[in-house]
Protein backbone atom coordinates (compact mmCIF):
# COMPACT_ATOMS: atom_id res chain seq x y z
CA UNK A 1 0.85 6.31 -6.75
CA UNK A 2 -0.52 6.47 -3.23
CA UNK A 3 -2.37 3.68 -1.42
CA UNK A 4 -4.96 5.99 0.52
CA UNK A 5 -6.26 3.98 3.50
CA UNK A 6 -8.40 5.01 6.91
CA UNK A 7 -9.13 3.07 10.02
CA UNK A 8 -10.99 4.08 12.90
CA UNK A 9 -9.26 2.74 16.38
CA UNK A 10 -11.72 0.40 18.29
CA UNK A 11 -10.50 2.17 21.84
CA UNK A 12 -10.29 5.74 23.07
CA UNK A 13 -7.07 6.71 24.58
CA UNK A 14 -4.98 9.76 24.70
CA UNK A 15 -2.65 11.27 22.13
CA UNK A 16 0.26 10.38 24.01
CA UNK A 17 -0.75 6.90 23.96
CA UNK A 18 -1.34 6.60 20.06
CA UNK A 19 2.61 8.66 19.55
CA UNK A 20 4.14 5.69 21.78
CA UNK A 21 2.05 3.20 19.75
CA UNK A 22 3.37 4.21 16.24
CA UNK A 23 6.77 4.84 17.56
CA UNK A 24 6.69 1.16 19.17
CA UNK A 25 5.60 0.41 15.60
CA UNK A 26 8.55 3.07 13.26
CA UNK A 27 10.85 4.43 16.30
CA UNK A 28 12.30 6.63 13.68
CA UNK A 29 8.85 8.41 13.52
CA UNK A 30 9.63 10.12 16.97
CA UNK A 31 11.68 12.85 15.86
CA UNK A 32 9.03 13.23 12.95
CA UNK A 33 5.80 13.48 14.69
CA UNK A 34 4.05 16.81 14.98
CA UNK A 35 0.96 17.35 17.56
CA UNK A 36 -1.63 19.40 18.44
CA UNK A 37 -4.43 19.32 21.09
CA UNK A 38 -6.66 21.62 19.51
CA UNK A 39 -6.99 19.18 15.74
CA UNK A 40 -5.30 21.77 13.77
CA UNK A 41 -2.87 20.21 11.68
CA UNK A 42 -3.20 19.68 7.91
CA UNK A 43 -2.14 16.16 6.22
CA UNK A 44 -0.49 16.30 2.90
CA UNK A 45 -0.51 13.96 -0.32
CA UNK A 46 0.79 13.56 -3.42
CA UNK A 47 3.08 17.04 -4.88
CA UNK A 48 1.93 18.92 -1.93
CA UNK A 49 -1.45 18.68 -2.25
CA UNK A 50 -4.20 19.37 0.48
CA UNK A 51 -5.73 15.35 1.96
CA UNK A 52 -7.67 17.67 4.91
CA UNK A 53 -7.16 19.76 8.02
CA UNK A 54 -8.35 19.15 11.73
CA UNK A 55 -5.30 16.56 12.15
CA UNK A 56 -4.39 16.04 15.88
CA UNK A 57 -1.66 14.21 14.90
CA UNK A 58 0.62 14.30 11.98
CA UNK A 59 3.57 12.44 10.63
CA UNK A 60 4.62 14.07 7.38
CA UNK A 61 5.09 12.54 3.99
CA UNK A 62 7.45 13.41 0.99
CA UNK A 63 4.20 15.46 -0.32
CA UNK A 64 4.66 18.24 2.84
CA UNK A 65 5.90 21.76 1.85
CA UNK A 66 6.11 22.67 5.72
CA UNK A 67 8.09 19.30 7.20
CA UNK A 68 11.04 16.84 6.64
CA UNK A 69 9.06 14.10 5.54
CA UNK A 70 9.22 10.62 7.86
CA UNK A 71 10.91 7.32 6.86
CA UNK A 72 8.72 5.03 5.08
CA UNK A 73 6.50 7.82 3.31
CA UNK A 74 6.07 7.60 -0.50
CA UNK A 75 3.58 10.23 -0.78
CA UNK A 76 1.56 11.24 1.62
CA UNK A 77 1.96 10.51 5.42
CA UNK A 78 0.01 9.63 8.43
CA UNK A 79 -2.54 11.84 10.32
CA UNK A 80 -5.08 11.28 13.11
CA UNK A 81 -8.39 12.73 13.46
CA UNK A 82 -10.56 13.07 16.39
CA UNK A 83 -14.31 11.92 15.90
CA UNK A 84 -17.27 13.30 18.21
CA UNK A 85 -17.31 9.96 20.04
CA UNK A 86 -13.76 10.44 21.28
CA UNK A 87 -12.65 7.82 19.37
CA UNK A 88 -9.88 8.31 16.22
CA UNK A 89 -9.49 7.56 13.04
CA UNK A 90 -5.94 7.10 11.18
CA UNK A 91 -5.88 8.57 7.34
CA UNK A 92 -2.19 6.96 6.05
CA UNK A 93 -0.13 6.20 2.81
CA UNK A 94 0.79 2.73 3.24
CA UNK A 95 2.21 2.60 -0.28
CA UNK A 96 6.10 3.07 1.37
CA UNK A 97 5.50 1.45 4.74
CA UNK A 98 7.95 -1.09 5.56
CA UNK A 99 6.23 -4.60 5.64
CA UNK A 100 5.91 -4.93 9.29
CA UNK A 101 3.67 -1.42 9.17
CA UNK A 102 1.73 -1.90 6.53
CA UNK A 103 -1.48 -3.53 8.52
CA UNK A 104 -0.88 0.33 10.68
CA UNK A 105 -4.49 0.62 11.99
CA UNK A 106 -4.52 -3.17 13.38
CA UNK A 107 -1.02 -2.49 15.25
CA UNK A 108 -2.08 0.52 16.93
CA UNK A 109 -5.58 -1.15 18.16
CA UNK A 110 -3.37 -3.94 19.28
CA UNK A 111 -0.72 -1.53 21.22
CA UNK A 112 -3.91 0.55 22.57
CA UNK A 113 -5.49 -2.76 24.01
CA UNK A 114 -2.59 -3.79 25.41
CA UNK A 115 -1.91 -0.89 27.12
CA UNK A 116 -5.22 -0.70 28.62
CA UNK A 117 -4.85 -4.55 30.20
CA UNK A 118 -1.09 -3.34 31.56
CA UNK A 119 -2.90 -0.18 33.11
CA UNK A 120 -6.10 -2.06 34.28
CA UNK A 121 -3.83 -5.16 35.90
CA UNK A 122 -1.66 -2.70 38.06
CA UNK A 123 -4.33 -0.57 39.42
CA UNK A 124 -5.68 -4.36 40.70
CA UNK A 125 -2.46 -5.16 42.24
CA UNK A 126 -1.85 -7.81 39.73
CA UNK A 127 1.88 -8.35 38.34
CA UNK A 128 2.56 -9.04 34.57
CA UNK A 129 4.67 -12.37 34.44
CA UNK A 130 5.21 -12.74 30.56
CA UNK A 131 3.83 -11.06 27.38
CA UNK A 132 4.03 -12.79 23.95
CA UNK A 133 3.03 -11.54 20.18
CA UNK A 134 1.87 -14.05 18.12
CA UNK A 135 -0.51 -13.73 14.57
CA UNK A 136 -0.62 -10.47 15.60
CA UNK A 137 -2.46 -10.97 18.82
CA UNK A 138 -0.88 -9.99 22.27
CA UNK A 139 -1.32 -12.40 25.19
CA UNK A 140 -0.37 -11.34 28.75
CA UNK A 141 -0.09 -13.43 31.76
CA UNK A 142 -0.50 -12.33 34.66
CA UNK A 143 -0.54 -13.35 38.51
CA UNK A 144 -3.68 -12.07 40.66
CA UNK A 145 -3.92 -11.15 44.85
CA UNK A 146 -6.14 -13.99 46.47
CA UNK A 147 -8.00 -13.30 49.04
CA UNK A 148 -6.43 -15.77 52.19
CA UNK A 149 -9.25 -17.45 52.65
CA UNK A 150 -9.80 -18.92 48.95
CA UNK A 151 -5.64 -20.02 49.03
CA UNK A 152 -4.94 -23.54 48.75
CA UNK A 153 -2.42 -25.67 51.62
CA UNK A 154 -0.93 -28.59 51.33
């Protein structure tokens, strides 16, 4: 039996950016992974059945006619839709997910944020000087420019 979930990500970004997050998430998905920029890729469930069309972003499940299905796919697999806001919205089987990628939706809004602060803090100049995962949350420290005359001597 499937376990039919959706999600809708919290932050825009680009399609490249959600592939790296579920690869960061199932590197085996990589070689799986089927994408189009025009949303025309069709998700499929259970014995091969239809779950929908206008897919941007695909990784197969055992229930596929067209495509070697991905690791951790029971059923149906993984596909991500586009919504007129810009934003996206993840349709997935979690029923054979491996533990770790079972909360998928959560992990990629984590890996999208993320991504965003590393982008944001090198167009400032700023270096990242550690990054730890903990209870699912990502913190990032990082060291800032200061302007001379706000430095501190002894």
């Amino acid at each position: 039996m499937s376990s039919w979930r959706s999600g809708k990500l919290q932050l825009k970004c680009s399609l490249g950016l959600l592939r790296k997050a579920l690869t960061s998430i199932v590197k085996e998905w990589d070689q799986y992974i089927v994408e189009d920029e025009q949303g025309l890729l069709e998700l499929y469930g259970y014995q091969g059945s239809k779950k929908g069309d206008n897919y941007y972003l695909v990784v197969p499940g055992k229930g596929d006619p067209y495509r070697a299905a991905a690791p951790g796919f029971n059923y149906s697999g993984l596909g991500v839709r586009k919504q007129k806001d810009g934003t996206w919205v993840i349709d997935v089987d979690t029923s054979g997910l491996p533990s770790h990628a079972k909360n998928i939706v959560g992990k990629v809004n984590a890996f999208v944020a993320a991504e965003k602060v590393r982008k944001k803090a090198a167009l400032q100049g700023n270096n990242i000087v550690s990054e730890t995962t903990q209870g699912g949350k990502t913190k990032i420290l990082m060291t800032a420019p200061v302007d001379p005359k706000y430095k501190i001597h002894a």
